[in-house]
N, C-alpha and C. Protein backbone atom coordinates (compact mmCIF):
# COMPACT_ATOMS: atom_id res chain seq x y z
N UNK A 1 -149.94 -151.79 -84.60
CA UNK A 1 -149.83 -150.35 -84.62
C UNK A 1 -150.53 -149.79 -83.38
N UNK A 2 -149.83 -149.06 -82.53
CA UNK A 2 -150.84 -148.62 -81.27
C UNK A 2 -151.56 -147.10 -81.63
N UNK A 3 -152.49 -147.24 -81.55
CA UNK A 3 -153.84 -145.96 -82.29
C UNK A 3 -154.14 -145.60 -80.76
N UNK A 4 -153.66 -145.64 -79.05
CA UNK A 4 -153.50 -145.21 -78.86
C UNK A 4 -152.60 -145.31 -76.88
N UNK A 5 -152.62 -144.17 -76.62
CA UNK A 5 -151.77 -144.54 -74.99
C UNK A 5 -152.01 -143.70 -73.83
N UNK A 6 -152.29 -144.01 -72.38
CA UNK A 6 -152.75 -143.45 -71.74
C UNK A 6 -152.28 -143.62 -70.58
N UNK A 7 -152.07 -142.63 -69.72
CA UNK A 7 -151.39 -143.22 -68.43
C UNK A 7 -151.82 -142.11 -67.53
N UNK A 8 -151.81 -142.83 -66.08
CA UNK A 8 -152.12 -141.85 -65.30
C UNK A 8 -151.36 -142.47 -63.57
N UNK A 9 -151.41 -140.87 -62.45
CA UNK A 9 -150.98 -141.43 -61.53
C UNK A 9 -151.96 -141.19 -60.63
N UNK A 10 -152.46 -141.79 -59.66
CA UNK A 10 -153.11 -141.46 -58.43
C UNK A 10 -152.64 -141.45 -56.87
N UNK A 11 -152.86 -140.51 -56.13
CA UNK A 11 -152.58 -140.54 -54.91
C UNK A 11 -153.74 -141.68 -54.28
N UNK A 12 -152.53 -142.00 -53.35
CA UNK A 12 -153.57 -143.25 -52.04
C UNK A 12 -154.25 -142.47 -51.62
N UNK A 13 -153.72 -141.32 -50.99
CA UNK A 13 -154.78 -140.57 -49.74
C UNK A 13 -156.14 -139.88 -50.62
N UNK A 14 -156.26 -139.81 -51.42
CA UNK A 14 -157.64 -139.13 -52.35
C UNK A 14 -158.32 -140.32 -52.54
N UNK A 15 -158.11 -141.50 -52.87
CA UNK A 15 -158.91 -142.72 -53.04
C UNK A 15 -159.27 -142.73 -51.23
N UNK A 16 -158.69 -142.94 -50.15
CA UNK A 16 -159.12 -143.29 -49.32
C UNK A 16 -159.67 -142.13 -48.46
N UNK A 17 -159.78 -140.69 -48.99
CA UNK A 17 -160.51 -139.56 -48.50
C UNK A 17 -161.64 -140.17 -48.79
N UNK A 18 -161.77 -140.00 -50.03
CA UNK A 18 -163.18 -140.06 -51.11
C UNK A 18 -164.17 -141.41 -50.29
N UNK A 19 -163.25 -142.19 -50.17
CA UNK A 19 -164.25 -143.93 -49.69
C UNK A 19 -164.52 -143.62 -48.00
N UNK A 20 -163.45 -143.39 -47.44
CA UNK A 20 -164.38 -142.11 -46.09
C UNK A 20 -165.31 -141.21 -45.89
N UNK A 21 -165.36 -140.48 -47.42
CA UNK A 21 -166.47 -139.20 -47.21
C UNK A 21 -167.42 -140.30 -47.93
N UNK A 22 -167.45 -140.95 -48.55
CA UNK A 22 -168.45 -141.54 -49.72
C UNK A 22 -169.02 -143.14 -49.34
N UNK A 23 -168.08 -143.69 -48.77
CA UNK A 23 -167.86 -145.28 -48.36
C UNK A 23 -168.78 -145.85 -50.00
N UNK A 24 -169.34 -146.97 -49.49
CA UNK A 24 -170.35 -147.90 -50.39
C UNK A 24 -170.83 -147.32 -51.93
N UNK A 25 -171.21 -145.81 -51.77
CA UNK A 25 -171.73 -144.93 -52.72
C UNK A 25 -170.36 -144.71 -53.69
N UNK A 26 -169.25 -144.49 -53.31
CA UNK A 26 -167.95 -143.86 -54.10
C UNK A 26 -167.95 -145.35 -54.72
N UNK A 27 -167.70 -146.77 -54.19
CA UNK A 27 -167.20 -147.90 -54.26
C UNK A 27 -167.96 -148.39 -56.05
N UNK A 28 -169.19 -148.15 -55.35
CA UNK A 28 -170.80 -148.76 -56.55
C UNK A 28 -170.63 -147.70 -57.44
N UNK A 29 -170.33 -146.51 -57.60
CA UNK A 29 -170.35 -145.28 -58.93
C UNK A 29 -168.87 -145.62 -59.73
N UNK A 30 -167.84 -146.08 -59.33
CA UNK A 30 -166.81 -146.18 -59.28
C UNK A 30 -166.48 -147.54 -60.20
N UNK A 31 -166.20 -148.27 -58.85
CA UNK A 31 -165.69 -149.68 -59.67
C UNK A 31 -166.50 -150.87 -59.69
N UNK A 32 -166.09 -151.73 -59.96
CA UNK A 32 -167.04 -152.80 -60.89
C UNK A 32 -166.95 -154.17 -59.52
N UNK A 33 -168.43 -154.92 -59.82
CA UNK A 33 -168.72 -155.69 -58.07
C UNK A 33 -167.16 -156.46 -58.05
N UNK A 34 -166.61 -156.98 -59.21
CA UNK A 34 -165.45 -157.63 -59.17
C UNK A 34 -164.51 -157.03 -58.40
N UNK A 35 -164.12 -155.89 -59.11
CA UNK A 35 -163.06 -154.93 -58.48
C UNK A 35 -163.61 -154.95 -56.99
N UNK A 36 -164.48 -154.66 -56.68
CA UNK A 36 -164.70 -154.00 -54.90
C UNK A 36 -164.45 -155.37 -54.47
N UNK A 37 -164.44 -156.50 -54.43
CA UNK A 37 -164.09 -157.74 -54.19
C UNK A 37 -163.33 -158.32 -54.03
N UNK A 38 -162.16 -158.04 -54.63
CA UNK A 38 -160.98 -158.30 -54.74
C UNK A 38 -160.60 -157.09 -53.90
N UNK A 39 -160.60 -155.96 -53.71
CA UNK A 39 -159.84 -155.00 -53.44
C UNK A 39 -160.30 -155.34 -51.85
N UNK A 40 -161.33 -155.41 -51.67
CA UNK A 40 -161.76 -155.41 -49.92
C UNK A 40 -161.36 -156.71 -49.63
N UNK A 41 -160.87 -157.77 -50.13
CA UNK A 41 -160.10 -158.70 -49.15
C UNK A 41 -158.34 -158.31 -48.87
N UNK A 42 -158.14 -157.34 -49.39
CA UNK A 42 -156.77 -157.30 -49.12
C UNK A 42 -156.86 -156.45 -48.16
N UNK A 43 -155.47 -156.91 -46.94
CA UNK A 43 -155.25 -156.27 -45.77
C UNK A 43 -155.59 -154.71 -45.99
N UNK A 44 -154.83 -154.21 -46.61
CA UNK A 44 -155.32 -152.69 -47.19
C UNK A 44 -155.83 -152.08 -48.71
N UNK A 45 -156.67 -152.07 -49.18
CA UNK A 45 -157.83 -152.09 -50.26
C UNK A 45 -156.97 -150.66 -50.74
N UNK A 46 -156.48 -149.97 -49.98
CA UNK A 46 -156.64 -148.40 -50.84
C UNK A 46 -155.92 -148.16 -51.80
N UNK A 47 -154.44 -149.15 -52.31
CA UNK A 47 -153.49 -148.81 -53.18
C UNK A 47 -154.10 -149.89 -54.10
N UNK A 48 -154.62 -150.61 -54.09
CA UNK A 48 -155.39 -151.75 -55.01
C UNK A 48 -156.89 -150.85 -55.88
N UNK A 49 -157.58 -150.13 -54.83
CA UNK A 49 -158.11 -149.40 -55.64
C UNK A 49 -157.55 -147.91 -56.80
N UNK A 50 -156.86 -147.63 -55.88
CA UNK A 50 -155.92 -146.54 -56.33
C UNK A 50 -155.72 -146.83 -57.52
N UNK A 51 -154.74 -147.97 -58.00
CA UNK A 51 -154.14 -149.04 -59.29
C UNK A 51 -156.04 -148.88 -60.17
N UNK A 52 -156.84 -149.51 -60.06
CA UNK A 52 -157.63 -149.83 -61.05
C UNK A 52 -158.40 -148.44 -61.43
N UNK A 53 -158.10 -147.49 -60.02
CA UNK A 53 -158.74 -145.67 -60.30
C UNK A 53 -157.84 -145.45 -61.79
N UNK A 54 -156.51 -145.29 -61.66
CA UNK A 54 -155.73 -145.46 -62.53
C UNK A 54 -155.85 -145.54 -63.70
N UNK A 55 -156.13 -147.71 -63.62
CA UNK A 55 -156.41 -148.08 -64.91
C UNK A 55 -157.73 -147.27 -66.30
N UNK A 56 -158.75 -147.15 -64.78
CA UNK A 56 -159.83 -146.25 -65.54
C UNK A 56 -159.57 -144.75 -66.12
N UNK A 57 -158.65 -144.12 -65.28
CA UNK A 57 -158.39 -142.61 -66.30
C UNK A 57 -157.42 -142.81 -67.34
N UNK A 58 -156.44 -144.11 -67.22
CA UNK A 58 -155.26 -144.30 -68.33
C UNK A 58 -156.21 -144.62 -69.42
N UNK A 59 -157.40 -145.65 -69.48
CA UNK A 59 -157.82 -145.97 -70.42
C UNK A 59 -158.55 -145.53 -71.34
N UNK A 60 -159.31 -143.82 -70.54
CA UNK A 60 -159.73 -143.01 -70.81
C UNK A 60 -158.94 -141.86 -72.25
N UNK A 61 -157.65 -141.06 -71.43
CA UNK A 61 -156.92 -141.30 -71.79
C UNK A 61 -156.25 -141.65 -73.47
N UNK A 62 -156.55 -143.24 -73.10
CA UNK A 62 -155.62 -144.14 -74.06
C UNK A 62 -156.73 -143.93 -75.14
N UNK A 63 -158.02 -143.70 -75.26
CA UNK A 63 -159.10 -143.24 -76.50
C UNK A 63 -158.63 -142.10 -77.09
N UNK A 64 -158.09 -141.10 -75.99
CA UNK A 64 -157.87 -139.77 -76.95
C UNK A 64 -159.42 -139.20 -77.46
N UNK A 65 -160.14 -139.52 -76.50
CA UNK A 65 -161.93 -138.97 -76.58
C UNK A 65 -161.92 -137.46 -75.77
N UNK A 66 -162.85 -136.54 -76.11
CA UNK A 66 -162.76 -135.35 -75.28
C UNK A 66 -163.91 -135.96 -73.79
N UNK A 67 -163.51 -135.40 -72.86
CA UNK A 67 -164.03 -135.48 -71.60
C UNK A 67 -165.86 -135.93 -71.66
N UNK A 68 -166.37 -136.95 -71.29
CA UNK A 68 -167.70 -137.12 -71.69
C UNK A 68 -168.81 -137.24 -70.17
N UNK A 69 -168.89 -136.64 -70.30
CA UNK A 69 -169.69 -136.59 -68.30
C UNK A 69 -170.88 -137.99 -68.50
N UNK A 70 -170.71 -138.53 -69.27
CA UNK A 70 -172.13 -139.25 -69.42
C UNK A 70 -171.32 -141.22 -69.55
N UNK A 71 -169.97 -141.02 -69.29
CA UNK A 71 -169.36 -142.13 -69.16
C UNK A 71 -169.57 -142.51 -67.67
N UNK A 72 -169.45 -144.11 -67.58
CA UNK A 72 -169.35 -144.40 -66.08
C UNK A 72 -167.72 -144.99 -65.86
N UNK A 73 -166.86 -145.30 -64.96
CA UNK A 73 -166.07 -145.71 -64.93
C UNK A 73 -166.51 -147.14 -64.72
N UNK A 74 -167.45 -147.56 -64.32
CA UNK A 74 -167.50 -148.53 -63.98
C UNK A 74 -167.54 -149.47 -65.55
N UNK A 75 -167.75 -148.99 -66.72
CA UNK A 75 -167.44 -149.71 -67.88
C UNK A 75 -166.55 -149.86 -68.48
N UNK A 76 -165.11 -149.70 -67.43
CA UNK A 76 -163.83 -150.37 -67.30
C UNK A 76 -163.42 -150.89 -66.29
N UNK A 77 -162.83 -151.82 -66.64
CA UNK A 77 -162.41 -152.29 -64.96
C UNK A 77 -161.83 -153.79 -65.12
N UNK A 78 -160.70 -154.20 -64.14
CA UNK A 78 -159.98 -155.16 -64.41
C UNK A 78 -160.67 -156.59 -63.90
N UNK A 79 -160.45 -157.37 -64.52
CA UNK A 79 -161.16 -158.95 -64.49
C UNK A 79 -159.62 -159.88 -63.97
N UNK A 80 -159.64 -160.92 -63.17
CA UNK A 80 -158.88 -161.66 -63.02
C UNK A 80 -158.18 -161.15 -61.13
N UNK A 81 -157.33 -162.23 -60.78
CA UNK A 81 -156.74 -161.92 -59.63
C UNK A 81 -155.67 -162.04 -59.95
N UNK A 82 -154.69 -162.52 -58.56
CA UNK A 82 -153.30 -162.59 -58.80
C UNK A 82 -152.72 -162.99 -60.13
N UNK A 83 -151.63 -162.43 -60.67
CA UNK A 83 -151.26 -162.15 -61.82
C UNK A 83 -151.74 -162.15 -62.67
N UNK A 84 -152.42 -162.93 -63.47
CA UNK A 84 -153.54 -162.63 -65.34
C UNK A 84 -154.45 -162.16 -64.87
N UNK A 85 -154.36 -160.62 -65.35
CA UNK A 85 -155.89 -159.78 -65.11
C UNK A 85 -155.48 -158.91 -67.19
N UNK A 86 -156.82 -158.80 -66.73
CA UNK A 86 -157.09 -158.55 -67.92
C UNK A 86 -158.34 -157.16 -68.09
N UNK A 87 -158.53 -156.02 -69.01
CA UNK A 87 -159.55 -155.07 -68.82
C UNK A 87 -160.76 -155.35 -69.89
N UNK A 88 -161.20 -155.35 -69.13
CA UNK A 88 -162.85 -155.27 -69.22
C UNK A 88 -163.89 -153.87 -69.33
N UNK A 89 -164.24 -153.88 -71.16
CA UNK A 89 -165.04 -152.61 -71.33
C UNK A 89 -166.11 -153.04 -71.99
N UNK A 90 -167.49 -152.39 -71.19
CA UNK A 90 -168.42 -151.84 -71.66
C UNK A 90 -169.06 -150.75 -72.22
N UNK A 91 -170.26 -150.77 -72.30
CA UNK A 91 -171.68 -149.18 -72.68
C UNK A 91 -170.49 -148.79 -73.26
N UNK A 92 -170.57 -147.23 -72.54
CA UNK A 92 -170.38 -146.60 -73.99
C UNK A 92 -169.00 -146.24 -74.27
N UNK A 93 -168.22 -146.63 -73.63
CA UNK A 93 -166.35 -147.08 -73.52
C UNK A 93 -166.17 -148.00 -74.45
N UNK A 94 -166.86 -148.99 -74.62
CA UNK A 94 -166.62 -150.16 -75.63
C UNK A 94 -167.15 -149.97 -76.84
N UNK A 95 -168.45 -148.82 -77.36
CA UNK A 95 -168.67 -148.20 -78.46
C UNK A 95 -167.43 -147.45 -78.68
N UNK A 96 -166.96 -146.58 -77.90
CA UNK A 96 -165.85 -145.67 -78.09
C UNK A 96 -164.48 -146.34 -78.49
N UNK A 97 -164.29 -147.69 -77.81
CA UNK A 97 -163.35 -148.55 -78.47
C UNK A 97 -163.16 -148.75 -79.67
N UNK A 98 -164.38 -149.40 -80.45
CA UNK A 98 -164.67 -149.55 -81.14
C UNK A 98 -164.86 -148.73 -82.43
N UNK A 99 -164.58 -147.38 -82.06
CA UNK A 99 -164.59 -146.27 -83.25
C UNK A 99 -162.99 -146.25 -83.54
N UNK A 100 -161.87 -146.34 -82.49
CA UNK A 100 -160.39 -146.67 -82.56
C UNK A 100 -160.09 -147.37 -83.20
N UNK A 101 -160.59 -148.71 -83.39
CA UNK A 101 -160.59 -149.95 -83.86
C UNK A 101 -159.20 -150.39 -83.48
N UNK A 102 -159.32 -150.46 -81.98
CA UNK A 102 -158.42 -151.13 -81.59
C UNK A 102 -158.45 -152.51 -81.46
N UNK A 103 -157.71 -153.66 -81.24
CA UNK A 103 -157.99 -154.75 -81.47
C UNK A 103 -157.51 -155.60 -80.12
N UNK A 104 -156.70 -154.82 -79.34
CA UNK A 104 -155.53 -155.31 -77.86
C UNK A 104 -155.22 -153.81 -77.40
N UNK A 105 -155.62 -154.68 -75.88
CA UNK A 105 -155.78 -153.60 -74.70
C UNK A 105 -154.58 -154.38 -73.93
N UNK A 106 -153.47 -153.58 -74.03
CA UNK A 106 -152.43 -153.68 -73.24
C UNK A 106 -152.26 -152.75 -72.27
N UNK A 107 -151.73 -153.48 -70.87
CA UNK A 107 -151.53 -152.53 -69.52
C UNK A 107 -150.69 -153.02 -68.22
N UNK A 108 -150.09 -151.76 -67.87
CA UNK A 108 -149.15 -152.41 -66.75
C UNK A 108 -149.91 -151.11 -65.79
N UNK A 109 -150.19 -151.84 -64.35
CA UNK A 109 -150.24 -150.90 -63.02
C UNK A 109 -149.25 -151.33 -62.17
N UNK A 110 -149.55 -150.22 -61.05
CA UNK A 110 -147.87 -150.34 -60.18
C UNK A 110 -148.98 -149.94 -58.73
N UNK A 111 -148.39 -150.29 -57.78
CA UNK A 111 -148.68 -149.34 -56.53
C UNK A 111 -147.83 -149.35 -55.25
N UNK A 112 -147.68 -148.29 -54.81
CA UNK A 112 -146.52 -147.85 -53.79
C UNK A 112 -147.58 -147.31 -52.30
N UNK A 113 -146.58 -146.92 -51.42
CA UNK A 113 -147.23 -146.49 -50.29
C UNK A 113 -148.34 -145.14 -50.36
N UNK A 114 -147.54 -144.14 -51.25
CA UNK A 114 -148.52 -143.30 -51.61
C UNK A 114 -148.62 -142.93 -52.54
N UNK A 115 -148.42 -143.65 -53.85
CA UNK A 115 -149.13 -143.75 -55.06
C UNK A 115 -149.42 -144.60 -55.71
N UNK A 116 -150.58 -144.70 -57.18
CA UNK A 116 -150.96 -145.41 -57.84
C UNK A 116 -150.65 -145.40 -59.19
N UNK A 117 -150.07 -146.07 -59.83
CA UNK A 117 -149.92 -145.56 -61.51
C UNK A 117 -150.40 -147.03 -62.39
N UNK A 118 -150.67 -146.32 -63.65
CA UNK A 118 -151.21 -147.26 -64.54
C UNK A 118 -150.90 -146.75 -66.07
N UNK A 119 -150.51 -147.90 -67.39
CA UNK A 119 -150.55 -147.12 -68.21
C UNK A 119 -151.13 -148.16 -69.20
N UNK A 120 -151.81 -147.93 -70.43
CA UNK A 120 -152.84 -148.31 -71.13
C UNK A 120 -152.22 -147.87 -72.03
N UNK A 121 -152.23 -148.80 -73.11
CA UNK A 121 -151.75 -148.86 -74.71
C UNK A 121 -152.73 -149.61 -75.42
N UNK A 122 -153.80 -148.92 -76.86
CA UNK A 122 -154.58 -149.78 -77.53
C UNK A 122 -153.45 -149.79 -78.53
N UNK A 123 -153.83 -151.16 -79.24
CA UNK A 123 -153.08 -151.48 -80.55
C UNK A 123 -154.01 -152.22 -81.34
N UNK A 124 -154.26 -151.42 -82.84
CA UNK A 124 -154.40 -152.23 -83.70
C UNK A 124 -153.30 -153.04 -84.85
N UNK A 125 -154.16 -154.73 -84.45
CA UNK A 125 -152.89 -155.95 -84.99
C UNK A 125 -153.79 -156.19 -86.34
């Protein structure tokens, strides 16, 4: 039964404003040491981050929680490289999971020249 779904799109050029005005600081508030790792070996990092910016507001989102300023994004974020990746939640995203009682975190991202999309489906099996 999916309890719930979330999707979102991001522009390239706002991820790669933001890491220009912000560099290292946007990267560390943001995404997870994995993610910045994977994303900075690829020829161009900005639609790779774009995709997991994404994953983090789809999954947001996919709770159906009201807006919480006291979340980090960084307690989502995708695990794995080329093809099997998988999301990864902590603090207080993974309490919040956990009130859903979701049981499977399903997700597809996409990325294009100048956009990012992602969409997030919890299901309880």
């Amino acid at each position: 039964m999916v309890v719930g779904l979330g999707i979102d799109i991001c522009e390239n050029d706002r991820i790669s404003e933001m890491l220009g005005k912000y560099s290292e600081r946007f990267l560390r508030r943001v995404f997870t040491d994995e993610e910045i790792a994977y994303c900075m070996k690829k020829k161009d990092p900005i639609p790779h981050l774009a995709a997991r910016f994404a994953v983090k507001e789809a999954f947001i989102k996919a709770l159906g929680m009201p807006r919480d300023l006291t979340i980090s994004y960084r307690d989502v974020g995708l695990r794995g490289s080329e093809g099997k990746k998988d999301i990864h939640v902590t603090g207080k995203l993974a309490q919040m999971l956990e009130t859903k009682r979701a049981t499977s975190i399903l997700f597809s991202i996409s990325h294009a020249r100048d956009y990012s999309n992602a969409c997030v489906v919890l299901e309880q099996i």
